[in-house]
C-alpha atoms as a PDB file:
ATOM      1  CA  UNK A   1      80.299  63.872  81.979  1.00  0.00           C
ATOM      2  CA  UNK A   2      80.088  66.244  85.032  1.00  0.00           C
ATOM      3  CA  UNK A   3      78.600  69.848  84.535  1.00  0.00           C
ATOM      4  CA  UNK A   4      81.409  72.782  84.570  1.00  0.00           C
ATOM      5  CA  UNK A   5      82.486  74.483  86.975  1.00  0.00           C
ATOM      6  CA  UNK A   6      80.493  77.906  87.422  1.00  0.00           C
ATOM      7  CA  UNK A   7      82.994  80.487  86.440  1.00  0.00           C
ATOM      8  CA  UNK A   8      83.320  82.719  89.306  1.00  0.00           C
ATOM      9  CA  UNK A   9      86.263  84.943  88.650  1.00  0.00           C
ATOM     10  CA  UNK A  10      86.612  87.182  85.342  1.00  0.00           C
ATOM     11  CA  UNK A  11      89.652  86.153  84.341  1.00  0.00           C
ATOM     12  CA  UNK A  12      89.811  89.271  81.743  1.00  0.00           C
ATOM     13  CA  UNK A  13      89.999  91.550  84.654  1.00  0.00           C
ATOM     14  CA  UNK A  14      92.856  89.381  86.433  1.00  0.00           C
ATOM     15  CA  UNK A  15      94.619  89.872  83.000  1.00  0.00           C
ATOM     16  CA  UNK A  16      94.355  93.715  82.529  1.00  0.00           C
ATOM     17  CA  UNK A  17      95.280  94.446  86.702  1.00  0.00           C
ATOM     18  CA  UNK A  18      98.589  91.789  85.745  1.00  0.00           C
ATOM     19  CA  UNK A  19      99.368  93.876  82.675  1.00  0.00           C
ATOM     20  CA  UNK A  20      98.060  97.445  84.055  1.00  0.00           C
ATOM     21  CA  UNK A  21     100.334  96.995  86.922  1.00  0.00           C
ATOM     22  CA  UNK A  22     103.557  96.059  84.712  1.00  0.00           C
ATOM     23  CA  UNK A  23     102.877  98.660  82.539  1.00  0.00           C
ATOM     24  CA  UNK A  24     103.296 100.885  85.275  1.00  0.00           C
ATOM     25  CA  UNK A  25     106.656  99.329  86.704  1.00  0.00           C
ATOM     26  CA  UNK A  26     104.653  98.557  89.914  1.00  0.00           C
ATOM     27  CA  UNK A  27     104.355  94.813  90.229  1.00  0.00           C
ATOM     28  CA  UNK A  28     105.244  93.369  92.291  1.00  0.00           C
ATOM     29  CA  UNK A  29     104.422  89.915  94.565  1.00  0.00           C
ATOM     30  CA  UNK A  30     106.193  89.099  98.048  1.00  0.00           C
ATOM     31  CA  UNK A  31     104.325  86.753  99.219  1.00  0.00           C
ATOM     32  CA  UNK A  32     104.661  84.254  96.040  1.00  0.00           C
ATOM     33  CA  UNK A  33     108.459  85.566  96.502  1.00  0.00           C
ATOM     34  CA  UNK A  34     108.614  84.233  99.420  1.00  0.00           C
ATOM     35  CA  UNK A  35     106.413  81.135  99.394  1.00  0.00           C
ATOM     36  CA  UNK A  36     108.132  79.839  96.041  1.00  0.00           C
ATOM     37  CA  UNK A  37     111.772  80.199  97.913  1.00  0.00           C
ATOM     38  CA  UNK A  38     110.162  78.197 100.571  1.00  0.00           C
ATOM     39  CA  UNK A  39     108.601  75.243  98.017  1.00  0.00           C
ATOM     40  CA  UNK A  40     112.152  75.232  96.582  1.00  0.00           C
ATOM     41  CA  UNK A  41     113.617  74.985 100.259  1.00  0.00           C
ATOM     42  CA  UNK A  42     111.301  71.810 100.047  1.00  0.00           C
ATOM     43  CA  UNK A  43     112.687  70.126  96.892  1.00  0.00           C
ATOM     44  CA  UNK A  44     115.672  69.621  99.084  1.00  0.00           C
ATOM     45  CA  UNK A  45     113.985  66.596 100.566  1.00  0.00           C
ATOM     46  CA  UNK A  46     112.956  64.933  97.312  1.00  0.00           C
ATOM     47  CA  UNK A  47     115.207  62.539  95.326  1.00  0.00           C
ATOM     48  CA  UNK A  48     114.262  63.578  91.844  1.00  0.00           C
ATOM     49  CA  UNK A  49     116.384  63.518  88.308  1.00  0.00           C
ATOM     50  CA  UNK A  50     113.605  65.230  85.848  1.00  0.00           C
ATOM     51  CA  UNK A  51     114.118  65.820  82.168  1.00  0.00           C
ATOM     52  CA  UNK A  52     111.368  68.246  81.832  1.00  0.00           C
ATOM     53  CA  UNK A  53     109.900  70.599  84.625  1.00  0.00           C
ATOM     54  CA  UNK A  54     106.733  72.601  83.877  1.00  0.00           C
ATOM     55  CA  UNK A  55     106.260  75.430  86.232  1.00  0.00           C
ATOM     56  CA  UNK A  56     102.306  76.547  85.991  1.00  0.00           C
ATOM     57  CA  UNK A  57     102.712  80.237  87.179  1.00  0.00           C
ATOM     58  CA  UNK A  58     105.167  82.018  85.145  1.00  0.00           C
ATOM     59  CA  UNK A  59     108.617  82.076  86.512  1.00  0.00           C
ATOM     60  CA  UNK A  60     110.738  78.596  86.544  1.00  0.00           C
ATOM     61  CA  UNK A  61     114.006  80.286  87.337  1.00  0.00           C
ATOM     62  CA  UNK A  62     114.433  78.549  90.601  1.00  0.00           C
ATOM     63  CA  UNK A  63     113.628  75.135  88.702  1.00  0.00           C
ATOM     64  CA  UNK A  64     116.639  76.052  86.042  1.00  0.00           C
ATOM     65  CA  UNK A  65     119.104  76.321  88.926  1.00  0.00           C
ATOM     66  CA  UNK A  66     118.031  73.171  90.840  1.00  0.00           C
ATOM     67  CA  UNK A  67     117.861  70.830  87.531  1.00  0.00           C
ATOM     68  CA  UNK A  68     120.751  72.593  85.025  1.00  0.00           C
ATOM     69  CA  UNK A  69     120.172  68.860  83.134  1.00  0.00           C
ATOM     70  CA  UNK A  70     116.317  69.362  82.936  1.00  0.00           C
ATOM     71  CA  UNK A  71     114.159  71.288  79.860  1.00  0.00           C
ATOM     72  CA  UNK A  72     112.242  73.853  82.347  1.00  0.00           C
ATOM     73  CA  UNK A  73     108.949  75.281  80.900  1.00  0.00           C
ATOM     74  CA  UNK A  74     107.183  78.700  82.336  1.00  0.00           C
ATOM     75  CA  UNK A  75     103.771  78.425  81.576  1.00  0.00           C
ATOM     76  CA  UNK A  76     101.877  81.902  82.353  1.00  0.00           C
ATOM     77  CA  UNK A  77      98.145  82.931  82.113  1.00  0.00           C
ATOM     78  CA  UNK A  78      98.888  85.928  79.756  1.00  0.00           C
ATOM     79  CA  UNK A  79     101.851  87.194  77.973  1.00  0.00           C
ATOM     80  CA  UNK A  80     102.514  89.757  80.756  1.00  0.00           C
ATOM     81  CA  UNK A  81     102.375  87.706  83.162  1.00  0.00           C
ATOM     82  CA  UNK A  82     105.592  85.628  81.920  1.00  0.00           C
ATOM     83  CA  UNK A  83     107.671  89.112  82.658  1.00  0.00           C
ATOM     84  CA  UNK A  84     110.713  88.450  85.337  1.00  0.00           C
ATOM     85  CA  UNK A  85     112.176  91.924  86.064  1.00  0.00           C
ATOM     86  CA  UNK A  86     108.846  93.554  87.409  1.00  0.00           C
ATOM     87  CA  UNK A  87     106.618  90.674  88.368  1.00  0.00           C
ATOM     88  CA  UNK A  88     109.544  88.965  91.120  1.00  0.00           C
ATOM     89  CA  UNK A  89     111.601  90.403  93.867  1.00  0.00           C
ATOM     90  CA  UNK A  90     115.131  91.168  94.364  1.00  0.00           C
ATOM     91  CA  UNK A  91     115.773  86.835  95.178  1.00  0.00           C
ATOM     92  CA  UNK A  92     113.613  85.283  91.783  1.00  0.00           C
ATOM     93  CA  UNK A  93     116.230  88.111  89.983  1.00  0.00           C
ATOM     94  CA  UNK A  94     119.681  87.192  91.145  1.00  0.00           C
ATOM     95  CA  UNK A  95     118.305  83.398  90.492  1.00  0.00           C
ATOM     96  CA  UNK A  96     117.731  84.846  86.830  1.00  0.00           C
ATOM     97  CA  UNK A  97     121.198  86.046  87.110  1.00  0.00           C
ATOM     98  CA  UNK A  98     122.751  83.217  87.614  1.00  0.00           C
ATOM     99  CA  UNK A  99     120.449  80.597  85.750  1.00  0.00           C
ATOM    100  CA  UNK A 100     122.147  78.119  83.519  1.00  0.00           C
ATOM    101  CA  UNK A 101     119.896  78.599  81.180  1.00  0.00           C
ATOM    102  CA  UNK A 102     115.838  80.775  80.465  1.00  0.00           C
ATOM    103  CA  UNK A 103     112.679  78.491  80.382  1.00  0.00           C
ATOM    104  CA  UNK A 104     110.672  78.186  76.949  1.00  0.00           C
ATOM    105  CA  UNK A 105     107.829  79.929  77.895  1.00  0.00           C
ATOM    106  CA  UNK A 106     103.880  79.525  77.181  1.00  0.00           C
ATOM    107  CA  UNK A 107     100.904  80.861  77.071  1.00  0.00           C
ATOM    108  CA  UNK A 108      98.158  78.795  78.519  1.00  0.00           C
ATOM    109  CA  UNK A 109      95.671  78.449  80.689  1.00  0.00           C
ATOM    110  CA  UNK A 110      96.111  75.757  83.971  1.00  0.00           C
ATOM    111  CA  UNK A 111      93.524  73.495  82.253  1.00  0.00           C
ATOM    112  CA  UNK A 112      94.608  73.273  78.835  1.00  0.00           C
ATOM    113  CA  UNK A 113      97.911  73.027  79.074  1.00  0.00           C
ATOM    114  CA  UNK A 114      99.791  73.086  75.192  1.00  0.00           C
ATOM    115  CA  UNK A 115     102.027  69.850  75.930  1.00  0.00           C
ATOM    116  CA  UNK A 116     102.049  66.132  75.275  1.00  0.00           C
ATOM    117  CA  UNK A 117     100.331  63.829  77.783  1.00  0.00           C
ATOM    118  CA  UNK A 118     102.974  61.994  79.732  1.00  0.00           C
ATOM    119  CA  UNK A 119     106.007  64.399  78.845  1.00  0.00           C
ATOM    120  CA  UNK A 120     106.713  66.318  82.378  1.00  0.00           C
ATOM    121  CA  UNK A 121     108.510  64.372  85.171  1.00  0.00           C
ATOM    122  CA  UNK A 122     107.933  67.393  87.321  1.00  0.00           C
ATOM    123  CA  UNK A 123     105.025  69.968  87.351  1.00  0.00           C
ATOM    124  CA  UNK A 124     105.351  72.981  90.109  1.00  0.00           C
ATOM    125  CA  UNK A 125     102.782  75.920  90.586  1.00  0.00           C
ATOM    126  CA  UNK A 126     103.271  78.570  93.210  1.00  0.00           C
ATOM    127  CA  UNK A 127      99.918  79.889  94.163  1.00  0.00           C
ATOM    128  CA  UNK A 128      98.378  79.975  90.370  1.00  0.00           C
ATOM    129  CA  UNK A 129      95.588  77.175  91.683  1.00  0.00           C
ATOM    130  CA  UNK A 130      93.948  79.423  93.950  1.00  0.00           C
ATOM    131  CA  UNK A 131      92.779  81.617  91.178  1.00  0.00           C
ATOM    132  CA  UNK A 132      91.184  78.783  89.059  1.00  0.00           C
ATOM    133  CA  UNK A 133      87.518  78.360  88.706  1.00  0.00           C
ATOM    134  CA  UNK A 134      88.157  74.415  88.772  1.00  0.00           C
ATOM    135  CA  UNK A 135      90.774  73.551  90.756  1.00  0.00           C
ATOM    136  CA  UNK A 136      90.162  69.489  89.889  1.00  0.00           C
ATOM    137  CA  UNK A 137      90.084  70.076  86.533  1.00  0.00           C
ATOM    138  CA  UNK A 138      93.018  71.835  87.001  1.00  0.00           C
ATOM    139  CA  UNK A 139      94.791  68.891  88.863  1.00  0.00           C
ATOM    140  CA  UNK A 140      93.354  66.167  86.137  1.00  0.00           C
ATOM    141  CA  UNK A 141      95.025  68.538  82.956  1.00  0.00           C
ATOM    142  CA  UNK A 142      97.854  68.284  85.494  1.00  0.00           C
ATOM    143  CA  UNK A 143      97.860  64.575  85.663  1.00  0.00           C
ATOM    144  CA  UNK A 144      97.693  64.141  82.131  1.00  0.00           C
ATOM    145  CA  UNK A 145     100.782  65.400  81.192  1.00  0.00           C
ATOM    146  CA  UNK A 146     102.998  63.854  83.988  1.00  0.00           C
ATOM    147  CA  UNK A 147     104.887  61.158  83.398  1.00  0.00           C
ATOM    148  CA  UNK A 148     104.659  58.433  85.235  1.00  0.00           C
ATOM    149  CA  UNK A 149     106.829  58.509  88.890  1.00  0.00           C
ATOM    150  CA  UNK A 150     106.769  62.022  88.540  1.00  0.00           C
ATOM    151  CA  UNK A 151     106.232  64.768  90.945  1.00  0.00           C
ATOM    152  CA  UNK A 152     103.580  67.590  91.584  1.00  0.00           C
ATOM    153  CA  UNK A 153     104.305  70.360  93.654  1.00  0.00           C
ATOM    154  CA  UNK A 154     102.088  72.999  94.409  1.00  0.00           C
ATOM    155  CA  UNK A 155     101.147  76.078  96.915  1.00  0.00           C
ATOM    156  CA  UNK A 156      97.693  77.500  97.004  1.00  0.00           C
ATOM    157  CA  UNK A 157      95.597  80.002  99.478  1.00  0.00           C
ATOM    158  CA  UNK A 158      93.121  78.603 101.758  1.00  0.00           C
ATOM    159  CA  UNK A 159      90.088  79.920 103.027  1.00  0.00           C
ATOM    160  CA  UNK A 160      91.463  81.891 105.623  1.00  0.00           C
ATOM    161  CA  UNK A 161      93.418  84.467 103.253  1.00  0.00           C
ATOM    162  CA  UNK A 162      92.803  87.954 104.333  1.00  0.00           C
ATOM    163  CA  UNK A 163      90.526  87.283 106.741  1.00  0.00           C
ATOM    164  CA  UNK A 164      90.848  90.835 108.148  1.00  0.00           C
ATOM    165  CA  UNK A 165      89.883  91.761 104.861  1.00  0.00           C
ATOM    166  CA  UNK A 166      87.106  89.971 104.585  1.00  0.00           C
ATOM    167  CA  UNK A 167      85.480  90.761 108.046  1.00  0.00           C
ATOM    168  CA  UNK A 168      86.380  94.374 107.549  1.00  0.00           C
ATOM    169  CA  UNK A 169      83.531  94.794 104.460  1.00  0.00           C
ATOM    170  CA  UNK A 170      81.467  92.376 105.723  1.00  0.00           C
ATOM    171  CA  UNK A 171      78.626  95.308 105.876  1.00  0.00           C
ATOM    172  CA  UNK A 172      79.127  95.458 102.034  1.00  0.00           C
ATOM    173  CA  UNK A 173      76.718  92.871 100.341  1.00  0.00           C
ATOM    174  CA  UNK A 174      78.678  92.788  97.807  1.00  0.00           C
ATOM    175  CA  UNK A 175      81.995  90.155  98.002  1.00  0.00           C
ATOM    176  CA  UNK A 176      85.897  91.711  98.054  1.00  0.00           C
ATOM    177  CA  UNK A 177      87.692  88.644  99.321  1.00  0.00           C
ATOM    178  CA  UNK A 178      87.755  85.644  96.320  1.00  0.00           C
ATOM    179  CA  UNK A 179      87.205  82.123  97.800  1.00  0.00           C
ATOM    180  CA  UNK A 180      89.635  79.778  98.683  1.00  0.00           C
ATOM    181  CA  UNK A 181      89.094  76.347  98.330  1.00  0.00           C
ATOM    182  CA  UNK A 182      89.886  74.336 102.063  1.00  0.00           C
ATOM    183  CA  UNK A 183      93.655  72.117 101.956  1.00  0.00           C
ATOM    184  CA  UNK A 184      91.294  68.753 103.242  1.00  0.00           C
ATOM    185  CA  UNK A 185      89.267  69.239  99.518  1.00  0.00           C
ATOM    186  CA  UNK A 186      92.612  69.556  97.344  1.00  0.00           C
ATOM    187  CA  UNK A 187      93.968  66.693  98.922  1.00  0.00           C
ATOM    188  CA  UNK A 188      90.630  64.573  98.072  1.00  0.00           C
ATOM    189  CA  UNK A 189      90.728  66.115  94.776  1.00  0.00           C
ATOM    190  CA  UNK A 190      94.700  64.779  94.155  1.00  0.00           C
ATOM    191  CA  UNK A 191      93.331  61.661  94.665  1.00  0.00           C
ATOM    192  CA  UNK A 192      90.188  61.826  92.064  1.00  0.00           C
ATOM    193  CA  UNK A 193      92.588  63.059  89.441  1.00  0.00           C
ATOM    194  CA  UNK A 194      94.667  60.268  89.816  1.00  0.00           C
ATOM    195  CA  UNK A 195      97.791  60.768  91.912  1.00  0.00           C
ATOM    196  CA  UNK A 196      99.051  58.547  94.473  1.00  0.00           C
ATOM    197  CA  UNK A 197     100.938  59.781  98.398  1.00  0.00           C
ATOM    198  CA  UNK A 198      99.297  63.097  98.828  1.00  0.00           C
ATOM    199  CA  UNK A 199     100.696  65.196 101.464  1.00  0.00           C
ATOM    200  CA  UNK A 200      99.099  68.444 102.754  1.00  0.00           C
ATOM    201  CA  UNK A 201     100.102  70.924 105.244  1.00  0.00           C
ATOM    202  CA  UNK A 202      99.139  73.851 106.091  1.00  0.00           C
ATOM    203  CA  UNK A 203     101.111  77.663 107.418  1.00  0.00           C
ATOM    204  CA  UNK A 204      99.992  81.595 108.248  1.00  0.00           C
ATOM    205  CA  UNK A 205     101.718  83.770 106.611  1.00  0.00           C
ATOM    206  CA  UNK A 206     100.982  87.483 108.213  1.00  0.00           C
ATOM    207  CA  UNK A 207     102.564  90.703 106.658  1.00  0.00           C
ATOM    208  CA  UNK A 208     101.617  93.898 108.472  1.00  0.00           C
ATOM    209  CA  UNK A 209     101.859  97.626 107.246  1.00  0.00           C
ATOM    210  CA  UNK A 210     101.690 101.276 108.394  1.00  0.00           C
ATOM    211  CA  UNK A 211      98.475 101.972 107.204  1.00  0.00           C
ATOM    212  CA  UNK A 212      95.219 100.361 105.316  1.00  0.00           C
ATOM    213  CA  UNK A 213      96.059 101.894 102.467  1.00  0.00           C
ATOM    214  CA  UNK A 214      99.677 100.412 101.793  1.00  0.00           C
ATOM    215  CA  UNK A 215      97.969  96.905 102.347  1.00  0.00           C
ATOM    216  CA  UNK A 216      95.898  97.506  99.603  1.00  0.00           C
ATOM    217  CA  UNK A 217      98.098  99.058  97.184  1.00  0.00           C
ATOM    218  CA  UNK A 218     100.299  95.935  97.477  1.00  0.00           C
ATOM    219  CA  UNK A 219      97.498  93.679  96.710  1.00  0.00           C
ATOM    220  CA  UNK A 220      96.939  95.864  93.886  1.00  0.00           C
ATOM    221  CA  UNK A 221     100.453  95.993  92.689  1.00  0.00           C
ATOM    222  CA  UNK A 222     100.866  91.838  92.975  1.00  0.00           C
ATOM    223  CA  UNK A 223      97.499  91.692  90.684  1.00  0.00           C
ATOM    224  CA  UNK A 224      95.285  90.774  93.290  1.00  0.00           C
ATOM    225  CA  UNK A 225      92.324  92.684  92.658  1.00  0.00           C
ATOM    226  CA  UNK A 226      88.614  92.404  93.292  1.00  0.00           C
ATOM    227  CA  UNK A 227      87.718  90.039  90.038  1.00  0.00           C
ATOM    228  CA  UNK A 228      85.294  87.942  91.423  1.00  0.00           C
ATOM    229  CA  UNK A 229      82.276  87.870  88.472  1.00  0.00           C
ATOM    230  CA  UNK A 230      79.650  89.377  90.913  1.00  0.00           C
ATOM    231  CA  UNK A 231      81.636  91.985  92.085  1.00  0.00           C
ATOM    232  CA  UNK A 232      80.439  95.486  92.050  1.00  0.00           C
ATOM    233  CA  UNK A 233      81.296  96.874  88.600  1.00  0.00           C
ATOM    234  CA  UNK A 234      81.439 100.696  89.826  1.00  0.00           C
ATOM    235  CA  UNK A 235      83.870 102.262  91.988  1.00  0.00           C
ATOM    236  CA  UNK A 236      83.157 101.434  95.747  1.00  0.00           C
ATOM    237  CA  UNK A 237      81.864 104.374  97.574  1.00  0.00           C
ATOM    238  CA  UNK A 238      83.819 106.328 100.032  1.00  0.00           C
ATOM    239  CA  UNK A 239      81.195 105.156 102.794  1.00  0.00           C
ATOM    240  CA  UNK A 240      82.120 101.753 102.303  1.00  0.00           C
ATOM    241  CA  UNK A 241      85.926 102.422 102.396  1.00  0.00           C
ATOM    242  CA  UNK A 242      85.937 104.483 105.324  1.00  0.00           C
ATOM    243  CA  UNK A 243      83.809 101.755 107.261  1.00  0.00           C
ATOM    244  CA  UNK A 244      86.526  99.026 106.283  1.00  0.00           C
ATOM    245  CA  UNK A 245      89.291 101.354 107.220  1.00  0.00           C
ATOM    246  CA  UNK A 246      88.027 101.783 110.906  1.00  0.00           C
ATOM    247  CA  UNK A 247      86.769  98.121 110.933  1.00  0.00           C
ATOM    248  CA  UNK A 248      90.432  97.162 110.206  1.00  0.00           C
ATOM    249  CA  UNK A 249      91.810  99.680 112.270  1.00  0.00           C
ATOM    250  CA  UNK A 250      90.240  97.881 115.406  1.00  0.00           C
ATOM    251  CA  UNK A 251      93.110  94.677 114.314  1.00  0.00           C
ATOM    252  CA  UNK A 252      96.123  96.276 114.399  1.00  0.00           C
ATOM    253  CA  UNK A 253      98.957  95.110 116.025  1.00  0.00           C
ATOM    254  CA  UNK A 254     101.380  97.429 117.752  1.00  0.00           C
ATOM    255  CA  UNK A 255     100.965  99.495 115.350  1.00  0.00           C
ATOM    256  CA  UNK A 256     100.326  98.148 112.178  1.00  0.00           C
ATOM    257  CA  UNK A 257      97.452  96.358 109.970  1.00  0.00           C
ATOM    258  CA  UNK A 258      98.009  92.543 109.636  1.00  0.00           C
ATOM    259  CA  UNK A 259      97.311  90.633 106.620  1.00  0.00           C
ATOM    260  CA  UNK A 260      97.281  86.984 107.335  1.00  0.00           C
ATOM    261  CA  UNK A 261      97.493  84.250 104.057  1.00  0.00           C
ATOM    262  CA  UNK A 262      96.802  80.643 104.867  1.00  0.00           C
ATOM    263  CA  UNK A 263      99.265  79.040 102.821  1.00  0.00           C
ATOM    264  CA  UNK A 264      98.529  75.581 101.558  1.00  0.00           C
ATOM    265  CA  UNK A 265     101.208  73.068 100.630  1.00  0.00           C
ATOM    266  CA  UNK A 266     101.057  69.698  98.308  1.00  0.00           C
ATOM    267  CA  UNK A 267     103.013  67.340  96.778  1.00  0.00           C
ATOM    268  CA  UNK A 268     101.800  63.683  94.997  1.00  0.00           C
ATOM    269  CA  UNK A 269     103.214  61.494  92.681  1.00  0.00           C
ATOM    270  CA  UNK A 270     101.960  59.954  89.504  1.00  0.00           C
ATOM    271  CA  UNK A 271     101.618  56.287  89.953  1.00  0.00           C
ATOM    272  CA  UNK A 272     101.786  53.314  87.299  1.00  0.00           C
ATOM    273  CA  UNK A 273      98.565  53.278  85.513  1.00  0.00           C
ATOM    274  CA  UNK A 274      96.489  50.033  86.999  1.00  0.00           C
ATOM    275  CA  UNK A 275      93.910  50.182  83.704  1.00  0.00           C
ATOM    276  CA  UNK A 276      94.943  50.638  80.411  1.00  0.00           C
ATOM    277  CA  UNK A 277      93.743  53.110  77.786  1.00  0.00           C
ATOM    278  CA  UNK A 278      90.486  50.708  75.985  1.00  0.00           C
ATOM    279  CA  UNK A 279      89.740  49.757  79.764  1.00  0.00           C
ATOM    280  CA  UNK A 280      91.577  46.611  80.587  1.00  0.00           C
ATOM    281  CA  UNK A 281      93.077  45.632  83.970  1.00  0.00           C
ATOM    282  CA  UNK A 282      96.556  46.127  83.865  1.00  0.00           C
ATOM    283  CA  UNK A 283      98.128  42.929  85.839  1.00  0.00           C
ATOM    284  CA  UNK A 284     102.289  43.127  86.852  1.00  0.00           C
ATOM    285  CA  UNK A 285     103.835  39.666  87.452  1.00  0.00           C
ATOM    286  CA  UNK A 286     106.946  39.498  89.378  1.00  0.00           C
ATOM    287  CA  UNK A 287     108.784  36.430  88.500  1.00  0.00           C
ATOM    288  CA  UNK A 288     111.506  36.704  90.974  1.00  0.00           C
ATOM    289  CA  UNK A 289     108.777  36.614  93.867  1.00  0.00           C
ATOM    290  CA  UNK A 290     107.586  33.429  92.351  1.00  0.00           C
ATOM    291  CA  UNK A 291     110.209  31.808  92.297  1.00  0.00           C
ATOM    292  CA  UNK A 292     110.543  31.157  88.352  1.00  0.00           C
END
């Protein structure tokens, strides 16, 4: 049995930022706003009939509208973070509006997911994997509970989120910027934890602002704080933040400071098991090819 995963994020501090921020009537999240109304834009493509949908991330409102026939299931990280009104913008709440019906929702983590093996025909997650300490143990727990011939469809962050970030406190020794695990790795890892097709592609999503500090008070109102586990556990000094400020201030773009999010995409199927459970080769016959 492999070793775990070293546990690089404190996943008690992502919890309080979620629930200190919609406590405060401040959270919100454009960017997985936008990127889940683009994954949906996707489903478009896909010939798919599922009786249960499992969205890993918290809001499967999107999911009830584009399978009314379908049992939807929002599975979130912490009770907070299964809120709708302050956690998704104005689109995610008119598609609450108008939903046919709400998910169950669940509180779980990606890797130990509280449902049957085998009992999902589709499982969607907009941007919860890049947060995980294990992202193929993630994608196995995943696995487990598809069905078979159903569909995964996921968005992460690759390693080139907030670059400008990054690079602007790269005098600090100590890390701001979590890391992102490259789209060529999660599509090898789709394929250890069983599923069959992987596609991957890859977009740059840049938002820009007036000023350094509105950047960072959005990332702070989405949740996405500093909670790497060897972060710096006192408040960083003015020194520091005044050297990122004019570091950044040496990107801007007529104008205004970009933040750029490498947004990675993937989809994969579950395919018919080829070994079965006590380790025997599982052999099809097609009698019609044989002629019989």
């Amino acid at each position: 049995m492999p070793a775990p995963a070293p546990c690089w994020l404190d996943r008690d501090a992502v919890r309080r930022a979620n629930a200190r921020a919609r406590r405060r009537g401040a959270f919100r999240d454009p960017l997985a706003d936008e990127i889940g109304r683009r994954m949906l834009e996707r489903l478009e493509y896909i010939k798919l009939t599922p009786r249960r949908v499992v969205d890993v991330g918290g809001d499967a409102a999107g999911l009830c509208m584009r399978y009314p026939g379908a049992t939807a299931i929002s599975v979130g990280f912490a009770p907070a973070s299964l809120g709708t009104d302050r956690r998704i913008g104005w689109r995610a709440r008119i598609r609450h509006l108008f939903a046919p019906r709400l998910p169950c929702r669940l509180v779980a983590d990606a890797e130990r997911l509280p449902l049957a093996s085998q009992s999902c025909d589709l499982v969607w997650s907009n941007l919860a994997l890049a947060h995980s300490d294990d992202p193929g143990a993630v994608l196995h727990e995943w696995s487990r509970v598809m069905a078979t011939d159903g569909l995964l469809m996921f968005s992460s962050l690759g390693p080139d989120t907030l670059k400008e970030l990054r690079s602007a406190f790269a005098d600090d020794p100590q890390p701001h910027v979590h890391p992102f695990v490259d789209m060529h790795d999660l599509g090898d890892m789709l394929v250890a934890a069983g599923f069959a097709d992987p596609v991957m592609d890859m977009e740059v999503v840049t938002f820009t602002y007036p000023r350094f500090e509105e950047l960072i008070a959005e990332l702070r109102a989405s949740g996405q704080i500093n909670s790497l586990a060897a972060r710096r556990r006192g408040l960083t000094g003015r020194r520091i933040w005044d050297r990122a400020r004019r570091a950044y201030a040496q990107r801007m773009r007529e104008g205004r400071v970009p933040a750029s999010f490498e947004i990675v995409y993937g989809h994969a199927w579950k395919p018919r098991p080829r070994v079965a459970a006590d380790g025997r080769q599982i052999i099809k016959f097609d009698r019609a090819a044989s002629g019989r």
